[in-house]
Protein backbone atom coordinates (compact mmCIF):
# COMPACT_ATOMS: atom_id res chain seq x y z
CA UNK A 1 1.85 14.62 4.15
CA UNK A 2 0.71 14.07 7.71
CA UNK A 3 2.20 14.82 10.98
CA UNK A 4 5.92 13.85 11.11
CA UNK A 5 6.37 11.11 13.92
CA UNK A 6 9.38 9.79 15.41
CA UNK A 7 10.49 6.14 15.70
CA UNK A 8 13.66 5.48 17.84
CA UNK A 9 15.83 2.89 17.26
CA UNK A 10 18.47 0.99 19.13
CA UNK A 11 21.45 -0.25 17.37
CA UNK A 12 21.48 -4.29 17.37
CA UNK A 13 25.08 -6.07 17.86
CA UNK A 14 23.28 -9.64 18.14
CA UNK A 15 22.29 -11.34 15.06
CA UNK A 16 20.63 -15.10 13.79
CA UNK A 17 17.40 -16.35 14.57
CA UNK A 18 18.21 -17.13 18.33
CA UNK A 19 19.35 -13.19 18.86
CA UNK A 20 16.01 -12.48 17.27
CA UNK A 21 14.18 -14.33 19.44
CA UNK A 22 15.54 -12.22 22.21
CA UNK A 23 14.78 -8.88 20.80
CA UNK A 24 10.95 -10.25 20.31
CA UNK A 25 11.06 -11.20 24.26
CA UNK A 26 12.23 -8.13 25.56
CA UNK A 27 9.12 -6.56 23.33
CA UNK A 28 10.99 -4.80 20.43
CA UNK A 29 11.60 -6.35 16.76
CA UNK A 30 14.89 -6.45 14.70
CA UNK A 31 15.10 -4.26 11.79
CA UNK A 32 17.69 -2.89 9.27
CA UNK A 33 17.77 1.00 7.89
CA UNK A 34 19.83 1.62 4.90
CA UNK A 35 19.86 4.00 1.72
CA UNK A 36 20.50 7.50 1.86
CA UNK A 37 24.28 7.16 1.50
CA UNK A 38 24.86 6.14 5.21
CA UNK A 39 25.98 2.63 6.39
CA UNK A 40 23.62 -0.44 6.93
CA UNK A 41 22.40 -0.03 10.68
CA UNK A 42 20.82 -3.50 12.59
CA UNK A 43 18.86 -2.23 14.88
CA UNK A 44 15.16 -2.75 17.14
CA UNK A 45 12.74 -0.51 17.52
CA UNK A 46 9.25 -0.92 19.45
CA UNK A 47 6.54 -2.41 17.31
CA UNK A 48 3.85 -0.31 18.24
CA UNK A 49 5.47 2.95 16.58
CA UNK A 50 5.72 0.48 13.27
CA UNK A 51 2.40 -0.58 13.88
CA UNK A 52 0.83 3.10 13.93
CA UNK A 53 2.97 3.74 10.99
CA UNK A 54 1.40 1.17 8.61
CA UNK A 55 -2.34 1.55 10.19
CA UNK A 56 -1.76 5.38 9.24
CA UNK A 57 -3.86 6.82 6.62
CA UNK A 58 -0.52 7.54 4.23
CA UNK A 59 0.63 3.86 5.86
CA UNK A 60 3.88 2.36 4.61
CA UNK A 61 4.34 5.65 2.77
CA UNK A 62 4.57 7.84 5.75
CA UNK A 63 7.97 9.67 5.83
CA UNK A 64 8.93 9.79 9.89
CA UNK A 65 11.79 11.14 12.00
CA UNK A 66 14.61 7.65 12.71
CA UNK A 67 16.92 8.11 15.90
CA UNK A 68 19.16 6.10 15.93
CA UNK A 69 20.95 6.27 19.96
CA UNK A 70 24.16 7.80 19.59
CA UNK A 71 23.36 8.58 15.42
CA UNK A 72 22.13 11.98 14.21
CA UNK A 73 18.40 11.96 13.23
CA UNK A 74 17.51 10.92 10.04
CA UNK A 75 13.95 11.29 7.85
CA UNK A 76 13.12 7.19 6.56
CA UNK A 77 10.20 4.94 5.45
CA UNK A 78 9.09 2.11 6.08
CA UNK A 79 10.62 0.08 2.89
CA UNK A 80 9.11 -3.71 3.78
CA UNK A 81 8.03 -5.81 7.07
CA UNK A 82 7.67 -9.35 7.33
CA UNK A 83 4.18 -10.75 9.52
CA UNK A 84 3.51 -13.74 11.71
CA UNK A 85 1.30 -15.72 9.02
CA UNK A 86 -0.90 -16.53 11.83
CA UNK A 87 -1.31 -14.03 14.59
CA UNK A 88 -0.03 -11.07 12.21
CA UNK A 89 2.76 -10.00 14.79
CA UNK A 90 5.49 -8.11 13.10
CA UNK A 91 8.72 -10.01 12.56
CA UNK A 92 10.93 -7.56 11.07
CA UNK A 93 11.12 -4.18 9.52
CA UNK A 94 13.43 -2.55 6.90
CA UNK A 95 13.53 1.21 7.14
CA UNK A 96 15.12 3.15 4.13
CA UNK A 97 16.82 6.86 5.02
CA UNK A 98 15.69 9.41 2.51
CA UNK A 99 16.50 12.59 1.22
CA UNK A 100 14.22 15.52 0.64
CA UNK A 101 15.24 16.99 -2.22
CA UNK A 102 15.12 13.27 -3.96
CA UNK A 103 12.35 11.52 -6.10
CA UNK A 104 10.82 8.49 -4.92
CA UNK A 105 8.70 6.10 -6.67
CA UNK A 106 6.22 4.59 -4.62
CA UNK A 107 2.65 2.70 -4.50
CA UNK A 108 -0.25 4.78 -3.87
CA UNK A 109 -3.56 3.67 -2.87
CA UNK A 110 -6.99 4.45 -4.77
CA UNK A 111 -10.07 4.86 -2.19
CA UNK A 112 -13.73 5.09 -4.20
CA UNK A 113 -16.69 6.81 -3.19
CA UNK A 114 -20.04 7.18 -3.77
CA UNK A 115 -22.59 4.35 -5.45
CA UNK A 116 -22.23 4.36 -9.48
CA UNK A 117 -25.59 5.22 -11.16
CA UNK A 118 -24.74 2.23 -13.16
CA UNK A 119 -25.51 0.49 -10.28
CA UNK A 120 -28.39 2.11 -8.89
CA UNK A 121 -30.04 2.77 -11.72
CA UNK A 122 -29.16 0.50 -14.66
CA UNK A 123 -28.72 -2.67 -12.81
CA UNK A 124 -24.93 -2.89 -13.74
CA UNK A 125 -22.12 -4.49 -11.59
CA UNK A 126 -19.19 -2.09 -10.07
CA UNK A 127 -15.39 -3.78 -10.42
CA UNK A 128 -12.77 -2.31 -8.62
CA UNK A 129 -9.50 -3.34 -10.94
CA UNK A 130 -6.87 -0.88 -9.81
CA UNK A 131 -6.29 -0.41 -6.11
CA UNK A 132 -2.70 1.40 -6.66
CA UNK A 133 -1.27 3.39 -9.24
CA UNK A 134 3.11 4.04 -8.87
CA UNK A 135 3.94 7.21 -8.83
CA UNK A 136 7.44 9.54 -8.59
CA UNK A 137 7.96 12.72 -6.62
CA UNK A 138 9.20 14.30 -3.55
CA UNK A 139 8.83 13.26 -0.13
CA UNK A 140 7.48 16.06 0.65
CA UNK A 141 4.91 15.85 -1.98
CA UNK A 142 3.39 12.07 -1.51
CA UNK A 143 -0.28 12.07 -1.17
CA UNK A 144 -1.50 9.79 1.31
CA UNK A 145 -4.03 8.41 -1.04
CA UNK A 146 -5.92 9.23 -4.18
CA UNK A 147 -9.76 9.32 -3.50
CA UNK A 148 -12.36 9.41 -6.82
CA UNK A 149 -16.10 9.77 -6.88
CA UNK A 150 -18.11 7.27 -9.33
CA UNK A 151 -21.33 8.75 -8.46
CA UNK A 152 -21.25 9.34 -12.14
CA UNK A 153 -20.51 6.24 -13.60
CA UNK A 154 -22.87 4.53 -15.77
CA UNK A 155 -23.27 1.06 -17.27
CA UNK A 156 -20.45 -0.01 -19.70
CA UNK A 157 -18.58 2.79 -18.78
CA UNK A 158 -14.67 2.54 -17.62
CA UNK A 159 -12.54 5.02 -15.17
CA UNK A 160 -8.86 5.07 -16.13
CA UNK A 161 -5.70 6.19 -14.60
CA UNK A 162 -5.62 8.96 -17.12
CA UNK A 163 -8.82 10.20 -15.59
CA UNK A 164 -7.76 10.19 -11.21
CA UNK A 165 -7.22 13.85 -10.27
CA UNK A 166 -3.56 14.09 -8.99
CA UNK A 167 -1.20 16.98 -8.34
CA UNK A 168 1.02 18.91 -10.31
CA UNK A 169 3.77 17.57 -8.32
CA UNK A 170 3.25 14.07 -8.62
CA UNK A 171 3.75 12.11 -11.72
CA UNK A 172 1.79 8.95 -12.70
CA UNK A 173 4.03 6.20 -13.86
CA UNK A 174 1.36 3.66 -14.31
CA UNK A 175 -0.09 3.30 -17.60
CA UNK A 176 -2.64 6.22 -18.60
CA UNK A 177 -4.73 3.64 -20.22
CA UNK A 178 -5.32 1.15 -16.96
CA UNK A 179 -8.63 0.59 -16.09
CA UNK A 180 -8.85 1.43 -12.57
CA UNK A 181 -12.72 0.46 -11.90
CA UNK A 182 -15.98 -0.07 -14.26
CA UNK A 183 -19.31 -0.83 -14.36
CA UNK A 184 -20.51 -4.04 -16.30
CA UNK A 185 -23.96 -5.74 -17.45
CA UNK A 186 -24.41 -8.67 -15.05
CA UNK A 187 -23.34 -12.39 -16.17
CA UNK A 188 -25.96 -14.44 -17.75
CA UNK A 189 -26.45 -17.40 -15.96
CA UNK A 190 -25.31 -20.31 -17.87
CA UNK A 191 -28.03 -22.67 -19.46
CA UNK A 192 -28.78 -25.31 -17.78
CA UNK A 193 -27.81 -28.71 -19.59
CA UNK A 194 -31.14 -30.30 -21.14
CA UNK A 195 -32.65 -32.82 -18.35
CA UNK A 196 -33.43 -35.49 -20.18
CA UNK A 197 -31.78 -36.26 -23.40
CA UNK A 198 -33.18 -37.82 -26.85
CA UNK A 199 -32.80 -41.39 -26.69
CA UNK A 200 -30.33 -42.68 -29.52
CA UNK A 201 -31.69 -44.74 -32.42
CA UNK A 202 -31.92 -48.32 -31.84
């Protein structure tokens, strides 16, 4: 994982949409943090540290540092966020407390690189199926993405789950057999319907 940051929090005693409202004029957004065995906590917390957190290359995944005023400091993720549809403000956040020595399951993102000689050279077509795989370990132990090469991959050929590299630590809950990305012949265009047809019999 990537450098722990820290997201403080203030505890929220106001709630409905008009208390919301508030907390989005004074520049902060309501939230929630549960899980972990500890109480449900309203609180706010400043956007931007949400924001850095989700544009972060392990985004949503990232474990950070929650203080809570006058709680003691707890590890949490980012669980789910709700966006303006339009402008793509954040709303609200839900931040889940975890514990170290437990086993999450969790989303992971699949980057590509590289240009598949099916491509280059045979004229094929690259589809990206898969762009997450779920996986289960340790906090400690989440990767902050799973990057493949498909230099290698040639016309009609598939790359499954089965086949990402992944560590020891981390195991794949996905189905082996997914098709994550592949290289196909191109489409045939359809046939054009016959311009002129054969007059009918009088």
């Amino acid at each position: 994982m990537s450098q722990v940051l820290t997201v403080e929090a203030e505890p929220r005693e106001d709630f409905g949409k008009n208390a919301a409202r508030r907390t989005r004029r004074l520049g902060r957004i309501p939230g929630v943090v549960y899980g972990g065995g500890g109480p449900v906590i309203p609180v706010s917390v400043d956007p931007i540290g949400i924001r850095e957190i989700l544009h972060s290359e392990a985004g949503h995944n990232s474990i950070f540092t929650l203080e809570i005023r006058g709680k003691a400091p707890a590890r949490a993720m980012i669980r789910d966020w709700q966006s303006e549809p339009v402008r793509g403000g954040l709303l609200h956040v839900d931040l889940v407390r975890i514990a170290l020595g437990t086993k999450l399951r969790l989303q992971v993102a699949i980057h590509v690189t590289g240009e598949p000689k099916g491509v280059k050279v045979e004229g094929g077509v690259f589809e990206f199926m898969l762009r997450e795989i779920e996986v289960e370990c340790l906090p400690d132990d989440i990767p902050e993405g799973i990057t493949v090469d498909v230099s290698l991959l040639a016309l009609n050929q598939s790359l499954r789950v089965s086949d990402l590299t992944i560590g020891p630590k981390v195991k794949v809950i996905t189905d082996p057999n997914r098709v994550v990305a592949h290289v196909v012949a191109p489409r045939a265009e359809e046939e054009k319907p016959a311009e002129t047809a054969e007059a009918a019999p009088a």
